[in-house]
C-alpha atoms as a PDB file:
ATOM      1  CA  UNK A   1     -38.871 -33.500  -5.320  1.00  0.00           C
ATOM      2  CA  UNK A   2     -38.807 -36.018  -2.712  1.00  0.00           C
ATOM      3  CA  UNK A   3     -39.832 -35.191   0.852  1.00  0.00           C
ATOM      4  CA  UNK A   4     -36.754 -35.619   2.573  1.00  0.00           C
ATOM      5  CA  UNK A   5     -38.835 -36.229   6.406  1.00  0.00           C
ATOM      6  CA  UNK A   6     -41.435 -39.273   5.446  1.00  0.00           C
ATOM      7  CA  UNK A   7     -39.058 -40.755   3.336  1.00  0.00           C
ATOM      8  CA  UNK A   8     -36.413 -40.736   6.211  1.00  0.00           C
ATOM      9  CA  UNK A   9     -39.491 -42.448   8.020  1.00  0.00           C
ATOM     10  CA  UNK A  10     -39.492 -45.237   6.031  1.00  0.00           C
ATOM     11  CA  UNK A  11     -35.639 -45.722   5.762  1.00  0.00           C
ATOM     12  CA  UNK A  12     -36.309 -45.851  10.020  1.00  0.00           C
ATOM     13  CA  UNK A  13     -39.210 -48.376   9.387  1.00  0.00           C
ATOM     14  CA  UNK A  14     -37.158 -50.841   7.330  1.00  0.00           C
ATOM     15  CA  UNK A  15     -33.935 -50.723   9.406  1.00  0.00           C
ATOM     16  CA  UNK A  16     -36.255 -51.779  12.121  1.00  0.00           C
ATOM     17  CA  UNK A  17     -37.848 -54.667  10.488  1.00  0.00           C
ATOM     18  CA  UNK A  18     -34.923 -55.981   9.536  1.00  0.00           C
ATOM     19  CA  UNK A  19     -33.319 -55.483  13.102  1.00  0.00           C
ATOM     20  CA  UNK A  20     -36.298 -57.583  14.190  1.00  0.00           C
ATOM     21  CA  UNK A  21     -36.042 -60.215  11.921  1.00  0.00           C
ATOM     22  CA  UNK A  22     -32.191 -60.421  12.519  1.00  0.00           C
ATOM     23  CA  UNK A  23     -33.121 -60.731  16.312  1.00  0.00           C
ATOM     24  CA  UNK A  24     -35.724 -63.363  15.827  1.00  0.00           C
ATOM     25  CA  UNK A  25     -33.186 -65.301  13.600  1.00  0.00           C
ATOM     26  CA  UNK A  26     -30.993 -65.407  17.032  1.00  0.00           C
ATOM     27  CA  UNK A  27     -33.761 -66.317  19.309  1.00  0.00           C
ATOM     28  CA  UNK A  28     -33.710 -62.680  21.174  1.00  0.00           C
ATOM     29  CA  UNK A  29     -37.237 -62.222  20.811  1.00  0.00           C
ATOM     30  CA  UNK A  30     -37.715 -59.430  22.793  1.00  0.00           C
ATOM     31  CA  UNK A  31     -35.800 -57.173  21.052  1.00  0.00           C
ATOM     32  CA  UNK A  32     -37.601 -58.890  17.839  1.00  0.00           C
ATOM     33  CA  UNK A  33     -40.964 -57.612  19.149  1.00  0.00           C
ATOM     34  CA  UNK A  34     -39.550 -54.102  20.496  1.00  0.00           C
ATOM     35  CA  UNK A  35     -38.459 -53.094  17.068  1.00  0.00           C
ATOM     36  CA  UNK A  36     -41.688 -54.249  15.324  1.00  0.00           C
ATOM     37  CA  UNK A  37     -43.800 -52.642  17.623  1.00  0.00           C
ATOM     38  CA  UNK A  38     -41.643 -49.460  17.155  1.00  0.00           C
ATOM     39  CA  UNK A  39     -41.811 -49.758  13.440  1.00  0.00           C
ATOM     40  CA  UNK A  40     -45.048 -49.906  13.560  1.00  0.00           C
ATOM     41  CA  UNK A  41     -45.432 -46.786  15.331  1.00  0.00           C
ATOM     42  CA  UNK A  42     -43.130 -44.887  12.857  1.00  0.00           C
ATOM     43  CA  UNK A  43     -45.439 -45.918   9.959  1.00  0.00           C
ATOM     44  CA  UNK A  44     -48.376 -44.853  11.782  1.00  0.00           C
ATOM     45  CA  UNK A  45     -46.772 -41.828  12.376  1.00  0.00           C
ATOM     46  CA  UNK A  46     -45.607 -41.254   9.031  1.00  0.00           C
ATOM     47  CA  UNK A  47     -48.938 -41.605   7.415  1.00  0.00           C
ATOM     48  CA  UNK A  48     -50.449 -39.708   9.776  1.00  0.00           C
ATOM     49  CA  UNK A  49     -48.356 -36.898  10.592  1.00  0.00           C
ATOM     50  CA  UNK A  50     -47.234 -36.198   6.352  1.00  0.00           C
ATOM     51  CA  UNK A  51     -50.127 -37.867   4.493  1.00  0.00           C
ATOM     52  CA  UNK A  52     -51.200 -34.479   2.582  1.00  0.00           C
ATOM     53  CA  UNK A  53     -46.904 -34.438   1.165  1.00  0.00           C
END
């Protein structure tokens, strides 16, 4: 069965890359490094907080 918390993690983690890369497409480059730097805290948090699932 699929664990329905890290794998909402990683839905979260992709929506924000590709929020990033949409922002850095229009030059807003701010918002481009907000979202990578927050989907980079997801995915730590994700493989730290459910590793043993």
């Amino acid at each position: 069965m699929v664990a329905l918390v890290p794998t909402a993690l990683a839905v979260v983690a992709v929506a924000l890359i590709l929020v990033a890369l949409a922002a850095m497409t229009i030059g807003d480059l701010q918002v481009a490094g907000l979202s990578f730097l927050s989907a980079s805290l997801v995915i730590y948090l994700r493989e730290t907080r459910f590793a043993g699932e």
